[in-house]
N, C-alpha and C. Protein backbone atom coordinates (compact mmCIF):
# COMPACT_ATOMS: atom_id res chain seq x y z
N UNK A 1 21.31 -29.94 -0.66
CA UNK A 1 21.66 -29.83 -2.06
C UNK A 1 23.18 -29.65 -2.17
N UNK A 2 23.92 -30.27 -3.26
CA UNK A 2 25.40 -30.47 -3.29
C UNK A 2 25.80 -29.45 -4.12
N UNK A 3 26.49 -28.29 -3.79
CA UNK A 3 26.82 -27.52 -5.36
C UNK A 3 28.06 -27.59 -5.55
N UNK A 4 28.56 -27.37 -6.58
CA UNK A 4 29.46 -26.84 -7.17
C UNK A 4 29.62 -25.52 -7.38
N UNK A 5 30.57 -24.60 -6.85
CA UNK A 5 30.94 -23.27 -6.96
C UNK A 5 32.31 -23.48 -8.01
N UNK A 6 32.02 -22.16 -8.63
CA UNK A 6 33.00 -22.31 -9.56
C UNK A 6 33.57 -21.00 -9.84
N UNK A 7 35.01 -20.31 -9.44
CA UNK A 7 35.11 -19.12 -9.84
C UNK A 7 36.39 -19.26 -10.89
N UNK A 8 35.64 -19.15 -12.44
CA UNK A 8 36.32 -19.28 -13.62
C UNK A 8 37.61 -18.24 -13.26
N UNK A 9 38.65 -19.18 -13.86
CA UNK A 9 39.92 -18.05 -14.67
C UNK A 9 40.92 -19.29 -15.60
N UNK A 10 41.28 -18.56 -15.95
CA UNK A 10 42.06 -19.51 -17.25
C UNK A 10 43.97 -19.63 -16.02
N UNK A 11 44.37 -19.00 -15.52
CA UNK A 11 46.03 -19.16 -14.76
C UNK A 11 45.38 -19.57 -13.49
N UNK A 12 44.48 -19.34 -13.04
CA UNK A 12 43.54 -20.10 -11.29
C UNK A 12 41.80 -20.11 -12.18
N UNK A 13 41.71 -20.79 -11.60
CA UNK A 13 40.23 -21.44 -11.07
C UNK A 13 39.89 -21.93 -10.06
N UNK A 14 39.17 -21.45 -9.37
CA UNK A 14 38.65 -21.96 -8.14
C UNK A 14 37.07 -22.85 -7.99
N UNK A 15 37.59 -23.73 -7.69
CA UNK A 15 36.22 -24.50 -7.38
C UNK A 15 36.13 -25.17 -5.98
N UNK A 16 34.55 -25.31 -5.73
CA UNK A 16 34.90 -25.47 -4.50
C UNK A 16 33.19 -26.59 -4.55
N UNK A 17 33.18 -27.26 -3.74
CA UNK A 17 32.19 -28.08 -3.01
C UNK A 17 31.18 -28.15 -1.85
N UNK A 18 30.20 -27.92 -1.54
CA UNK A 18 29.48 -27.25 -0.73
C UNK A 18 28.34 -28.35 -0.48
N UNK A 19 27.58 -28.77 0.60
CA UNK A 19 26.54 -29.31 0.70
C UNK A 19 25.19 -28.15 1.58
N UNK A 20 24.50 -27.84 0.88
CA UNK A 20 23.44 -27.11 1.18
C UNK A 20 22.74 -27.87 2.54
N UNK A 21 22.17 -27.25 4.08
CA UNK A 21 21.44 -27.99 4.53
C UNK A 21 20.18 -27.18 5.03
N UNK A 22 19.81 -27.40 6.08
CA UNK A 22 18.23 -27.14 6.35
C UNK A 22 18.46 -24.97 7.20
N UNK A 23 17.57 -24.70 6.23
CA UNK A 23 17.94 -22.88 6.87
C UNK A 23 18.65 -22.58 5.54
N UNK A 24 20.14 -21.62 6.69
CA UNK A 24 21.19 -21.28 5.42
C UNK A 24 22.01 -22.50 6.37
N UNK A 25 21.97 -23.28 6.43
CA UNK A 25 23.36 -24.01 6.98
C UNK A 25 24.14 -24.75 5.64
N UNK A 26 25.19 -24.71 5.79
CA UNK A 26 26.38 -24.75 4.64
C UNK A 26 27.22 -25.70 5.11
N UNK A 27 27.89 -26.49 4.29
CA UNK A 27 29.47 -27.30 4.72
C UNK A 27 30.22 -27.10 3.69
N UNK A 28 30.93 -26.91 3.72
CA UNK A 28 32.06 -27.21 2.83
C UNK A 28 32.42 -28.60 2.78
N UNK A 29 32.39 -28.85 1.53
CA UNK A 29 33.41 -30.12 1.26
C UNK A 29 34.80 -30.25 0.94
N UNK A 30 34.71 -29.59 0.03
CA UNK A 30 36.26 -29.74 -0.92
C UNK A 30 36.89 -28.08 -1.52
N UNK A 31 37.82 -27.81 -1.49
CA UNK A 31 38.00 -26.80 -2.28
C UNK A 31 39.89 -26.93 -2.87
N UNK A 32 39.66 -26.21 -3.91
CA UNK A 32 40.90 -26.38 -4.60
C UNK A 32 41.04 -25.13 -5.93
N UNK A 33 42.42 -24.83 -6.08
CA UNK A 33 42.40 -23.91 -7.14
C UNK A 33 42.89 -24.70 -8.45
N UNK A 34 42.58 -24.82 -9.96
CA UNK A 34 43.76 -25.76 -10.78
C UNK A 34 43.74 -24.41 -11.47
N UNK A 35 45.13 -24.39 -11.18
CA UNK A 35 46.77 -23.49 -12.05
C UNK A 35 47.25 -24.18 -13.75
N UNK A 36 47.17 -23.42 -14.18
CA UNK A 36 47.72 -23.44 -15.98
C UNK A 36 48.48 -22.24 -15.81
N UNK A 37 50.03 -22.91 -16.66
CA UNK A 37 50.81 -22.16 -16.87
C UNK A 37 50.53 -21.26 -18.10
N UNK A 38 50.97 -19.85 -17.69
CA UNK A 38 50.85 -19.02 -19.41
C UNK A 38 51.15 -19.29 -20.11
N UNK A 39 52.27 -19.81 -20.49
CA UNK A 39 52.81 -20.24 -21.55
C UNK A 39 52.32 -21.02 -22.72
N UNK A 40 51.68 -22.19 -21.62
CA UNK A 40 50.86 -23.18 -22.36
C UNK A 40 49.88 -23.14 -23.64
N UNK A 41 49.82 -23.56 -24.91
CA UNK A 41 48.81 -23.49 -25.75
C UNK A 41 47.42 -22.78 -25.06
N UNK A 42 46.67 -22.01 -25.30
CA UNK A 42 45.20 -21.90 -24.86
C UNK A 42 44.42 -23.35 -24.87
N UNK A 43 44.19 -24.03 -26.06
CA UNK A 43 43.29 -24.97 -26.19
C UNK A 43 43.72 -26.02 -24.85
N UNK A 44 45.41 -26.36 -25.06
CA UNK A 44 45.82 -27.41 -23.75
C UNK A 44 45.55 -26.71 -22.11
N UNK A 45 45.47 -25.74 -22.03
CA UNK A 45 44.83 -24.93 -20.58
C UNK A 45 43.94 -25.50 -20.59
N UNK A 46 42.43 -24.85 -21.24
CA UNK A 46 41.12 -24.91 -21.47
C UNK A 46 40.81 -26.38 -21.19
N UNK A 47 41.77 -27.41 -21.48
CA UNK A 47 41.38 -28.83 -21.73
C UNK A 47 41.71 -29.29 -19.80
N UNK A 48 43.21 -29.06 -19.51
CA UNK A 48 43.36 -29.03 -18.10
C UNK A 48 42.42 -28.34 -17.51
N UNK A 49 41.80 -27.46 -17.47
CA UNK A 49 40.55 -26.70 -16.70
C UNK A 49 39.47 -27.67 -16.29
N UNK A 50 38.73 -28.16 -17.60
CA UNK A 50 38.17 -28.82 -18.30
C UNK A 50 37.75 -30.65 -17.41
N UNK A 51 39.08 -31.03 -17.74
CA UNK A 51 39.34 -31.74 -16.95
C UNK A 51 39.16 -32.36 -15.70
N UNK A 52 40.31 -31.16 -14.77
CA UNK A 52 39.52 -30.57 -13.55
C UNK A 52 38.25 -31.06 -12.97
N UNK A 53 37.50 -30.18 -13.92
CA UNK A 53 35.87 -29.68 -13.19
C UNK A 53 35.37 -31.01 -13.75
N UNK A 54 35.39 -31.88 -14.75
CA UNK A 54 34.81 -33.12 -15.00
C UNK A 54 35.27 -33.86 -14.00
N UNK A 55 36.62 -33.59 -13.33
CA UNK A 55 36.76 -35.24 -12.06
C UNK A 55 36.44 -35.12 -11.03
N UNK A 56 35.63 -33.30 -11.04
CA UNK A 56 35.02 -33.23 -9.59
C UNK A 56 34.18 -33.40 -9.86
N UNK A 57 33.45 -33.45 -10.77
CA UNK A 57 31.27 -33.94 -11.27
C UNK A 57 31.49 -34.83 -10.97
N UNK A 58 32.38 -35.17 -11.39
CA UNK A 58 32.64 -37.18 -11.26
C UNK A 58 32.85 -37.50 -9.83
N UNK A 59 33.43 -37.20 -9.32
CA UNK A 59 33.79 -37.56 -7.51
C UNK A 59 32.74 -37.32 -6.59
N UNK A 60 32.47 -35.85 -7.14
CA UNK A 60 31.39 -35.24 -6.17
C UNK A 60 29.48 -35.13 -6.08
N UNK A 61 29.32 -35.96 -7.59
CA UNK A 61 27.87 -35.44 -8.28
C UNK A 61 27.11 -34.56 -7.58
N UNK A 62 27.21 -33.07 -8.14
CA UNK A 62 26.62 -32.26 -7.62
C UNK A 62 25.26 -31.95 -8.22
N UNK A 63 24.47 -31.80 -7.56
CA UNK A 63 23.05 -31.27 -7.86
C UNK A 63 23.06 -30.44 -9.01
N UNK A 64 24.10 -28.94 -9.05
CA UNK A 64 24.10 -28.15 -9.98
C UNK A 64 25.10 -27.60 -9.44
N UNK A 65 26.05 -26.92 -10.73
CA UNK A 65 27.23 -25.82 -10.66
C UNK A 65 27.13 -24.61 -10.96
N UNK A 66 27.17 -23.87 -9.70
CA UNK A 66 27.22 -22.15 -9.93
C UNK A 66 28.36 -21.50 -10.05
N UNK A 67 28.27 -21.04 -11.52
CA UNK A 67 29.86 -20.11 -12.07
C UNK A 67 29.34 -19.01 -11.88
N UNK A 68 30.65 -17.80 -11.99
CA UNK A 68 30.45 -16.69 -11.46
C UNK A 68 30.46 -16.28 -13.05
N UNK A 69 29.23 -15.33 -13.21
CA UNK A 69 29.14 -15.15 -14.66
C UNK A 69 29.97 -13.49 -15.00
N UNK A 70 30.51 -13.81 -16.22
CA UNK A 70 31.93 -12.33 -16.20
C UNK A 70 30.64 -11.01 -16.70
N UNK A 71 31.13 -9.97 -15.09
CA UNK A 71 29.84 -9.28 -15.44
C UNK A 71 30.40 -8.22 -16.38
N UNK A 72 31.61 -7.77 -16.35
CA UNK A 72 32.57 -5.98 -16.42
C UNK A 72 33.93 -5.99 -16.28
N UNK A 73 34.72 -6.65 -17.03
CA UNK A 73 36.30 -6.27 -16.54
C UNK A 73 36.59 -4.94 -17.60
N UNK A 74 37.56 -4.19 -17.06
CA UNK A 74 38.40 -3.45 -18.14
C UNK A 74 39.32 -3.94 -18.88
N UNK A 75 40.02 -5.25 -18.75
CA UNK A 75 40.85 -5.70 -19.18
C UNK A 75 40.07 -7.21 -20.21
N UNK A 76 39.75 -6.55 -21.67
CA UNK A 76 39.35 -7.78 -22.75
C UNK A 76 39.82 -9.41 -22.27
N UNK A 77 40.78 -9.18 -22.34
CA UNK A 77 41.40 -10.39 -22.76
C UNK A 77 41.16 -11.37 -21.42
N UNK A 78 41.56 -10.77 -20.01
CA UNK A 78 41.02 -10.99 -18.63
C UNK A 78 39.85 -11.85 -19.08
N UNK A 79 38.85 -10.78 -19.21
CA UNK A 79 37.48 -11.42 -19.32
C UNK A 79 37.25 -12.58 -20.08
N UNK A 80 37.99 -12.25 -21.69
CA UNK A 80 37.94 -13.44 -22.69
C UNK A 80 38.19 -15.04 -21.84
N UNK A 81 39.15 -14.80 -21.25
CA UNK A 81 40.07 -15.82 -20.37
C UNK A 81 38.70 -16.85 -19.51
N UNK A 82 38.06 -15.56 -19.04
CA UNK A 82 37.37 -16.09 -17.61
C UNK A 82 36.18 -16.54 -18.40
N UNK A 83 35.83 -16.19 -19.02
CA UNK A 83 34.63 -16.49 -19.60
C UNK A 83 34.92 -18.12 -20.79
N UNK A 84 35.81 -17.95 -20.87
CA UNK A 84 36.29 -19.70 -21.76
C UNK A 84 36.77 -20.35 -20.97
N UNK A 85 36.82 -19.57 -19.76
CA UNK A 85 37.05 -21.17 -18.50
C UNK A 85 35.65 -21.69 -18.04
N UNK A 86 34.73 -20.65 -17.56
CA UNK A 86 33.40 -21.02 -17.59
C UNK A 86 32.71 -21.68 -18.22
N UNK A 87 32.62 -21.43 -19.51
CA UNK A 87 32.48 -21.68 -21.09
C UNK A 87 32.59 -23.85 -20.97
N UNK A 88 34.17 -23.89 -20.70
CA UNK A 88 33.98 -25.42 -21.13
C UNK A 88 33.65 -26.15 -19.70
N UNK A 89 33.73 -25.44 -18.31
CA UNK A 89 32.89 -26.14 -16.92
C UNK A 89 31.10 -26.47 -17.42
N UNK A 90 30.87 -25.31 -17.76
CA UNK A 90 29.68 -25.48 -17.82
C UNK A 90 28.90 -26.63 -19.28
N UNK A 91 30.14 -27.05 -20.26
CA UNK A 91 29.79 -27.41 -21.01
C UNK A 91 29.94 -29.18 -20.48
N UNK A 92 30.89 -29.26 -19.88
CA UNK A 92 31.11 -30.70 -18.92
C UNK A 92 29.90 -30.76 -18.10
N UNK A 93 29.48 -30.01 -17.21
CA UNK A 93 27.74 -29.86 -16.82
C UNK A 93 26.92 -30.24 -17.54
N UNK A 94 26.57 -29.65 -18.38
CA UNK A 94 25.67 -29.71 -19.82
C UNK A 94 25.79 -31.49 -20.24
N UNK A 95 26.80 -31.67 -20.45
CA UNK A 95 26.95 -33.13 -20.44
C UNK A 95 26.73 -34.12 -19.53
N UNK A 96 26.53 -33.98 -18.37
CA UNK A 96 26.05 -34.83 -17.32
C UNK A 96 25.01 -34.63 -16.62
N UNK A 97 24.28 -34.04 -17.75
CA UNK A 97 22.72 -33.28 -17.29
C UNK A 97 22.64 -32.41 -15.95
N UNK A 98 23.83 -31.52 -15.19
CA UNK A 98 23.74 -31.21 -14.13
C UNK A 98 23.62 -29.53 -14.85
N UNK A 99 22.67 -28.93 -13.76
CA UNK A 99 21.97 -27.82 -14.18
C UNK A 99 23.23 -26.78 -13.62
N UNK A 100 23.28 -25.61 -14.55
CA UNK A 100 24.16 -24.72 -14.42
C UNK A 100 23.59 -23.41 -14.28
N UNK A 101 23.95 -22.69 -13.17
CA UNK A 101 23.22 -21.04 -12.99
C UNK A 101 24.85 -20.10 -12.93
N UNK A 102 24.16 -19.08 -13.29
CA UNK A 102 25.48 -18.33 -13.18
C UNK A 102 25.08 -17.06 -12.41
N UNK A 103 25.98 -16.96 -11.61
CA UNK A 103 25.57 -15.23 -10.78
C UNK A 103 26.57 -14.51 -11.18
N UNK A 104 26.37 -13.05 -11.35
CA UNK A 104 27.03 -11.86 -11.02
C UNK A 104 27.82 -11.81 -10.04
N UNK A 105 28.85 -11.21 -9.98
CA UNK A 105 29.92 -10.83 -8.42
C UNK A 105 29.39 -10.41 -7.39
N UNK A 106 28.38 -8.84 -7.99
CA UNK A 106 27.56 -8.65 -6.75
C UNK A 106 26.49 -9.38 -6.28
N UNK A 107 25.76 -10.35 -6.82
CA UNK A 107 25.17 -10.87 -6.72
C UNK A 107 25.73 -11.74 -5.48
N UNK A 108 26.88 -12.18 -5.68
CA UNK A 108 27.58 -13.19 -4.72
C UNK A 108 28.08 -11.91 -3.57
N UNK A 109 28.91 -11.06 -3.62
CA UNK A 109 28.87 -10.48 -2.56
C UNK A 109 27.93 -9.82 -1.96
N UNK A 110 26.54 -9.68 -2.60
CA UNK A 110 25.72 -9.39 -1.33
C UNK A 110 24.82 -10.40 -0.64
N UNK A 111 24.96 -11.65 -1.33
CA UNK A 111 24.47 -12.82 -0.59
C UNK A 111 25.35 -12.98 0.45
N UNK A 112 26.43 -13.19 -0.12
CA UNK A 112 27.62 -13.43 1.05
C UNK A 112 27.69 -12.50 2.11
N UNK A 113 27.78 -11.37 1.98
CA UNK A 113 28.36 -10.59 3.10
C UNK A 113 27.19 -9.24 3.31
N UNK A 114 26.10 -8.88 2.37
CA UNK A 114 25.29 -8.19 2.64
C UNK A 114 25.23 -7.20 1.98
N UNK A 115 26.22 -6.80 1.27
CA UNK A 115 27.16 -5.67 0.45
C UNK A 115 27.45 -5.77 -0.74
N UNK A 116 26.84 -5.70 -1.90
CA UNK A 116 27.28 -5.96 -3.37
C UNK A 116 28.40 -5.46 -3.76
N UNK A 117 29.04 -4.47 -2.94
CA UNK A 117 30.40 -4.18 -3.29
C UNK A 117 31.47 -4.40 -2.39
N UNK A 118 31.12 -5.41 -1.68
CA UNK A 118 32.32 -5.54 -0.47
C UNK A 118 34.04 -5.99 -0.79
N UNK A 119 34.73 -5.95 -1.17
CA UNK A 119 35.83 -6.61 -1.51
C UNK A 119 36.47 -8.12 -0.66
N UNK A 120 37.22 -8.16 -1.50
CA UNK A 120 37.70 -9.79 -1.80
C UNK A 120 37.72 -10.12 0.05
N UNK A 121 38.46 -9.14 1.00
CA UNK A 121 38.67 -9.85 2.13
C UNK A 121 37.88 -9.85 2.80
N UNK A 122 36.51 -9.34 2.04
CA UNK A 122 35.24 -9.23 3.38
C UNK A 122 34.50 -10.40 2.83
N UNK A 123 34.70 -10.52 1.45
CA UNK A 123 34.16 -12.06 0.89
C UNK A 123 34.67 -13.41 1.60
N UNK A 124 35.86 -13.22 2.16
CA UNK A 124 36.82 -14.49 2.47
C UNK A 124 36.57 -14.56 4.18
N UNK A 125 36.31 -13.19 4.85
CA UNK A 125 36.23 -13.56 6.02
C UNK A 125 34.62 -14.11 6.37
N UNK A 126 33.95 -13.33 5.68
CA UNK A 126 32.37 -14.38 5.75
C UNK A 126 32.66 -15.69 5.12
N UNK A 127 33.20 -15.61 3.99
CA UNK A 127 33.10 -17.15 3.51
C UNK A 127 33.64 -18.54 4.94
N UNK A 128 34.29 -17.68 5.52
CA UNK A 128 35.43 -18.46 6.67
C UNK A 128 34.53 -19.00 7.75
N UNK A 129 33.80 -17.70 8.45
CA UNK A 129 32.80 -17.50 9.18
C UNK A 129 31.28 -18.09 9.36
N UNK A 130 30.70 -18.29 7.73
CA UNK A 130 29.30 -18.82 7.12
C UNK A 130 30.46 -20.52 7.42
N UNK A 131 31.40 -20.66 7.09
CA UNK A 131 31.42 -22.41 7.02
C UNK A 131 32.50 -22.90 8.41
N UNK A 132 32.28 -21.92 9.26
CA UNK A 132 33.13 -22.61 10.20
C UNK A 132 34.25 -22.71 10.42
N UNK A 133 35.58 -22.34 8.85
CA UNK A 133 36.72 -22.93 8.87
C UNK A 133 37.70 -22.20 9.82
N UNK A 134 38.70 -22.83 9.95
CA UNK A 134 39.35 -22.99 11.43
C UNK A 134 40.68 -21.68 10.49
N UNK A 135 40.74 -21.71 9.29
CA UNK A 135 41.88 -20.77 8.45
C UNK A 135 41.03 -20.31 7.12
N UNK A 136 41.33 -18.99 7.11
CA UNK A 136 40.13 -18.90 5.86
C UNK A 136 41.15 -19.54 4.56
N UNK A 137 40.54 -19.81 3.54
CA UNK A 137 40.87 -20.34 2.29
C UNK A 137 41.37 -19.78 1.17
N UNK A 138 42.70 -19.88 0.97
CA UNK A 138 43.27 -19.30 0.28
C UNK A 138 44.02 -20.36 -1.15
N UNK A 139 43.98 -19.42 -2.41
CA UNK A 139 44.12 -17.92 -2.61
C UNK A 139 42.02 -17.30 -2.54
N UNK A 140 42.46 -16.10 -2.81
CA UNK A 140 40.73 -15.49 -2.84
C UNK A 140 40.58 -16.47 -3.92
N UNK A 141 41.02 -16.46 -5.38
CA UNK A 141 40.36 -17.99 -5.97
C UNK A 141 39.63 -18.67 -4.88
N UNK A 142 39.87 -19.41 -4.21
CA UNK A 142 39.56 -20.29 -3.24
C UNK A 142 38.17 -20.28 -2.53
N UNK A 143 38.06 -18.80 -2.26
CA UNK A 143 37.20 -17.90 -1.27
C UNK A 143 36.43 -17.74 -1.99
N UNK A 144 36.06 -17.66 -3.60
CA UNK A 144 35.62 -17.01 -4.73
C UNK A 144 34.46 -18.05 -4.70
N UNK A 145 35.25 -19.33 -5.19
CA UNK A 145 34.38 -20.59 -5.36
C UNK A 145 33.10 -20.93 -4.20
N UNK A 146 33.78 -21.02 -3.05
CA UNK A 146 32.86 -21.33 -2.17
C UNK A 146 32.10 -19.85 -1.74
N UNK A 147 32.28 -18.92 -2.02
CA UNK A 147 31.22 -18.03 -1.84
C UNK A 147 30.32 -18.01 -3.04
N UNK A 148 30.51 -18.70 -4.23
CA UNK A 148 29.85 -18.87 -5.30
C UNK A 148 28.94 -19.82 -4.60
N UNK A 149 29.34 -20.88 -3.95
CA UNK A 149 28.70 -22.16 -4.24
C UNK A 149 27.34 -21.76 -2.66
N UNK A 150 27.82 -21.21 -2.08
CA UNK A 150 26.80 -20.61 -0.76
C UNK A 150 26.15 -20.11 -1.30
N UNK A 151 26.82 -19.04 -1.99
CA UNK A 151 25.35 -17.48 -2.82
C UNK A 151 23.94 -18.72 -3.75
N UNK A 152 24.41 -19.33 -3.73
CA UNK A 152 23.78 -20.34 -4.80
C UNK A 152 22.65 -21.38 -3.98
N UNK A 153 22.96 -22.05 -2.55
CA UNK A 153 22.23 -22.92 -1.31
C UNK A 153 21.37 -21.66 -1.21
N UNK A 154 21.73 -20.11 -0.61
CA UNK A 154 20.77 -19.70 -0.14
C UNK A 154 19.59 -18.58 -1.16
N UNK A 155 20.20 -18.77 -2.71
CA UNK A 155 19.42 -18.11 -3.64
C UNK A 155 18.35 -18.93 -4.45
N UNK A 156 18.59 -20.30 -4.04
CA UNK A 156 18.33 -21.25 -4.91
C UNK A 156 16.53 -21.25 -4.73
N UNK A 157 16.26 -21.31 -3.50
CA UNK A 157 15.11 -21.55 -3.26
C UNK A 157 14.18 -20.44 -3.99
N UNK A 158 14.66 -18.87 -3.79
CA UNK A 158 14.19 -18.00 -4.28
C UNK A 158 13.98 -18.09 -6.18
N UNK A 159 15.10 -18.47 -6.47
CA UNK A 159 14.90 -18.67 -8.03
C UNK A 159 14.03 -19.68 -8.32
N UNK A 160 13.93 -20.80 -7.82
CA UNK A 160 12.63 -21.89 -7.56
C UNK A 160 11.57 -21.37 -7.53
N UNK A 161 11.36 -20.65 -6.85
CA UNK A 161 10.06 -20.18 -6.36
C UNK A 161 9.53 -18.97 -7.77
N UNK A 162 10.45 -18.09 -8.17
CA UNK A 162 10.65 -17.39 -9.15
C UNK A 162 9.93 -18.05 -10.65
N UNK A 163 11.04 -19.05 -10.56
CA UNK A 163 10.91 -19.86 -12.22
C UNK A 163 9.22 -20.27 -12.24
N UNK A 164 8.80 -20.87 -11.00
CA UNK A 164 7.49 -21.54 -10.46
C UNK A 164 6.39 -20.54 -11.03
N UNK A 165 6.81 -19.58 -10.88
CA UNK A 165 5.62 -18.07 -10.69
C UNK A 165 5.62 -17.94 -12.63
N UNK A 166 7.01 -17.53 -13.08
CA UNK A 166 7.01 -17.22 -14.74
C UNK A 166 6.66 -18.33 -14.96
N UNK A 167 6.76 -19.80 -15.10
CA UNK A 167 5.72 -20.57 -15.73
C UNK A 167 4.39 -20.50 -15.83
N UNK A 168 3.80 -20.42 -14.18
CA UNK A 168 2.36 -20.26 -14.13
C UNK A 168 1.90 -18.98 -14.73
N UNK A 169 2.26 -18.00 -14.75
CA UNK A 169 1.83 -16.67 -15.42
C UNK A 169 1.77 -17.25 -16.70
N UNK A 170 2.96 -17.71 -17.35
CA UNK A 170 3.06 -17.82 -18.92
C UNK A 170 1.62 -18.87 -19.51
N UNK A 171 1.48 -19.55 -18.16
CA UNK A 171 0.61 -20.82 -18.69
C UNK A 171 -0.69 -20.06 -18.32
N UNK A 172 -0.65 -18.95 -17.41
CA UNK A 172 -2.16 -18.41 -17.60
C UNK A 172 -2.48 -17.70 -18.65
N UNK A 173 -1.52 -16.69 -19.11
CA UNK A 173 -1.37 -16.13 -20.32
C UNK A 173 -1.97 -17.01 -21.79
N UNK A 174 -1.32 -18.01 -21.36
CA UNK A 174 -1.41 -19.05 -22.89
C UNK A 174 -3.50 -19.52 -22.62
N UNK A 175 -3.76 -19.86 -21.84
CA UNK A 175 -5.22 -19.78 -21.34
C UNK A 175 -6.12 -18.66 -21.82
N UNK A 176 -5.40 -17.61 -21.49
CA UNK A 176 -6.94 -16.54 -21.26
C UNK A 176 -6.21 -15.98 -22.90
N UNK A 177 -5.27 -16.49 -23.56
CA UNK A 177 -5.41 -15.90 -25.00
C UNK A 177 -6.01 -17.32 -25.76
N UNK A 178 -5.94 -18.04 -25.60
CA UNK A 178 -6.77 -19.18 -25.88
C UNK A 178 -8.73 -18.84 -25.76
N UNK A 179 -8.79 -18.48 -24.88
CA UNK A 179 -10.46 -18.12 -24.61
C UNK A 179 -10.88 -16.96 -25.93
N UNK A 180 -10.06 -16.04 -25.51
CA UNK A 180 -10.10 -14.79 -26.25
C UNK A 180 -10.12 -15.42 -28.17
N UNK A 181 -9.18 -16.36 -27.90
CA UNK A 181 -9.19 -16.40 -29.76
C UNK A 181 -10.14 -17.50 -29.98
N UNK A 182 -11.07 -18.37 -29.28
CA UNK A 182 -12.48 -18.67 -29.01
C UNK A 182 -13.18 -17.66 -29.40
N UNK A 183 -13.39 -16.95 -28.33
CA UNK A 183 -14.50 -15.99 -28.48
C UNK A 183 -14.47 -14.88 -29.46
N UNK A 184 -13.44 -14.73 -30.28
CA UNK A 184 -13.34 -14.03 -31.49
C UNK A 184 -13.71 -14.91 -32.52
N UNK A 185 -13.70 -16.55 -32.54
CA UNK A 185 -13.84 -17.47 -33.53
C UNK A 185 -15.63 -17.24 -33.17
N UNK A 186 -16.21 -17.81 -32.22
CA UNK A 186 -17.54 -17.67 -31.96
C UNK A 186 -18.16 -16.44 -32.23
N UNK A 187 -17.76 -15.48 -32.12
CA UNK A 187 -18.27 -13.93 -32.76
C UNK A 187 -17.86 -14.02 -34.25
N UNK A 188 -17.12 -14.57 -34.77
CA UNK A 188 -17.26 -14.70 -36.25
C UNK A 188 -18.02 -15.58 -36.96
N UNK A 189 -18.18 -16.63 -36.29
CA UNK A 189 -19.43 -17.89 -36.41
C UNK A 189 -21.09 -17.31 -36.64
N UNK A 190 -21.24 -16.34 -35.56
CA UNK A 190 -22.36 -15.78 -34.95
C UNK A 190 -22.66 -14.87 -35.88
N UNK A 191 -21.92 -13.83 -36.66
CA UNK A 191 -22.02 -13.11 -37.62
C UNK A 191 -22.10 -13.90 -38.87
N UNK A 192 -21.52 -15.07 -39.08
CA UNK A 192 -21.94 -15.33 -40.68
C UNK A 192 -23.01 -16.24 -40.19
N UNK A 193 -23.88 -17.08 -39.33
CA UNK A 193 -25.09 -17.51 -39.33
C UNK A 193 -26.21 -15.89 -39.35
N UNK A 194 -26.01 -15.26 -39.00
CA UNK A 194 -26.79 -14.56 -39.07
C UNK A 194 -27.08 -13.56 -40.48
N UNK A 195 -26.22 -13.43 -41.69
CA UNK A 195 -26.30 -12.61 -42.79
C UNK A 195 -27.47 -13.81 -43.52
C-alpha cells in the first residue's frame, strides 16, 4: 500500500512517501519539506501548500494520505496554521477520491517508537532505523511525515479490521430491531383479530 504521510504546517510541511509491504516492512520513497515565507498573504501560502501535495497525488498516486491530526497546541494561532495546512491536503485528497485518515501525535509516536510520548529525536532515529536510511531525515518536518506515513502501513490493517466489525454490529443491530418491530406489529395484529 502507497501512503502519503503528511505532517501539516503552514512555514514547513512535511510530506513524505512510503510503500507499505508484506509484515511491517516499509520503504520510503520520497520525502520533502515545502517552505512558505511569513510574510506571504495566508491564502497565497495555503495555495503553495496546496499545490505541493496535489503534484505529489499526481506523481505518486497514493492509496491514501495520513495527516497528523492537530491534537493540543498552546499556541492558537500555531494550531490555526497547522490545521489549514491539513485542511486544503486533505481537500486535494477528497478530490481525487484518495481516502484520508488522520492520527494523533501519540498515536504516531507510539506506533513508531513504542512510547506515545517519546520526543522528536526518538521519532527520527526509529523513523531512520524502521526504513533503513543511511542519514536520518531532516528537518524533524521530514521525520514527522514519514513517521506519519509508517504509523499508518502498520495501523491500517487494524482500523480495517475495526471499521469491518462496526459495520457488521450496526448491520446486526439494524436486523434484530427489524424482527423486534415485526413482532410488535404481529402482537398488534393478534390483539385486534382477537377483540
Amino acid at each position: 500500500m502507497r501512503v502519503m504521510g503528511v505532517d501539516p504546517g503552514l512555514t514547513r510541511c512535511g510530506l513524505s512517501m512510503v510503500e507499505g509491504g508484506v509484515g511491517r516492512s516499509v520503504t520510503a520513497l520520497e520525502v520533502d519539506v515545502v517552505r512558505t515565507p511569513p510574510e506571504m498573504d495566508l491564502a497565497e501560502r495555503l495555495l503553495l501548500v496546496s499545490d505541493a501535495a496535489e503534484m505529489w497525488m499526481d506523481k505518486h498516486e497514493p492509496a491514501v494520505v495520513a495527516i497528523e491530526r492537530v491534537f493540543s497546541q498552546h499556541n492558537v494561532r500555531t494550531a490555526m496554521a497547522t490545521a489549514q495546512a491539513g485542511g486544503v491536503i486533505a481537500l486535494a485528497a477528497a478530490r481525487r477520491k484518495i481516502p484520508v485518515h488522520f492520527h494523533t501525535p501519540s498515536q504516531v509516536k507510539a506506533a513508531v517508537t513504542g512510547n506515545g510520548s517519546a520526543d522528536k529525536a526518538q521519532v527520527t532515529a526509529m523513523v531512520t532505523r524502521i526504513l533503513g536510511l543511511a542519514v536520518a531525515p531532516k528537518p524533524a518536518d521530514a521525520a514527522d511525515a514519514l513517521a506519519l506515513a509508517i504509523c499508518h502501513c502498520w495501523r491500517a490493517p487494524m482500523l480495517d479490521r475495526m471499521a469491518k466489525a462496526e459495520a457488521m454490529a450496526a448491520a446486526q443491530r439494524r436486523m434484530y430491531e427489524e424482527r423486534l418491530a415485526q413482532q410488535r406489529r404481529n402482537g398488534r395484529e393478534g390483539k385486534a383479530v382477537t377483540r
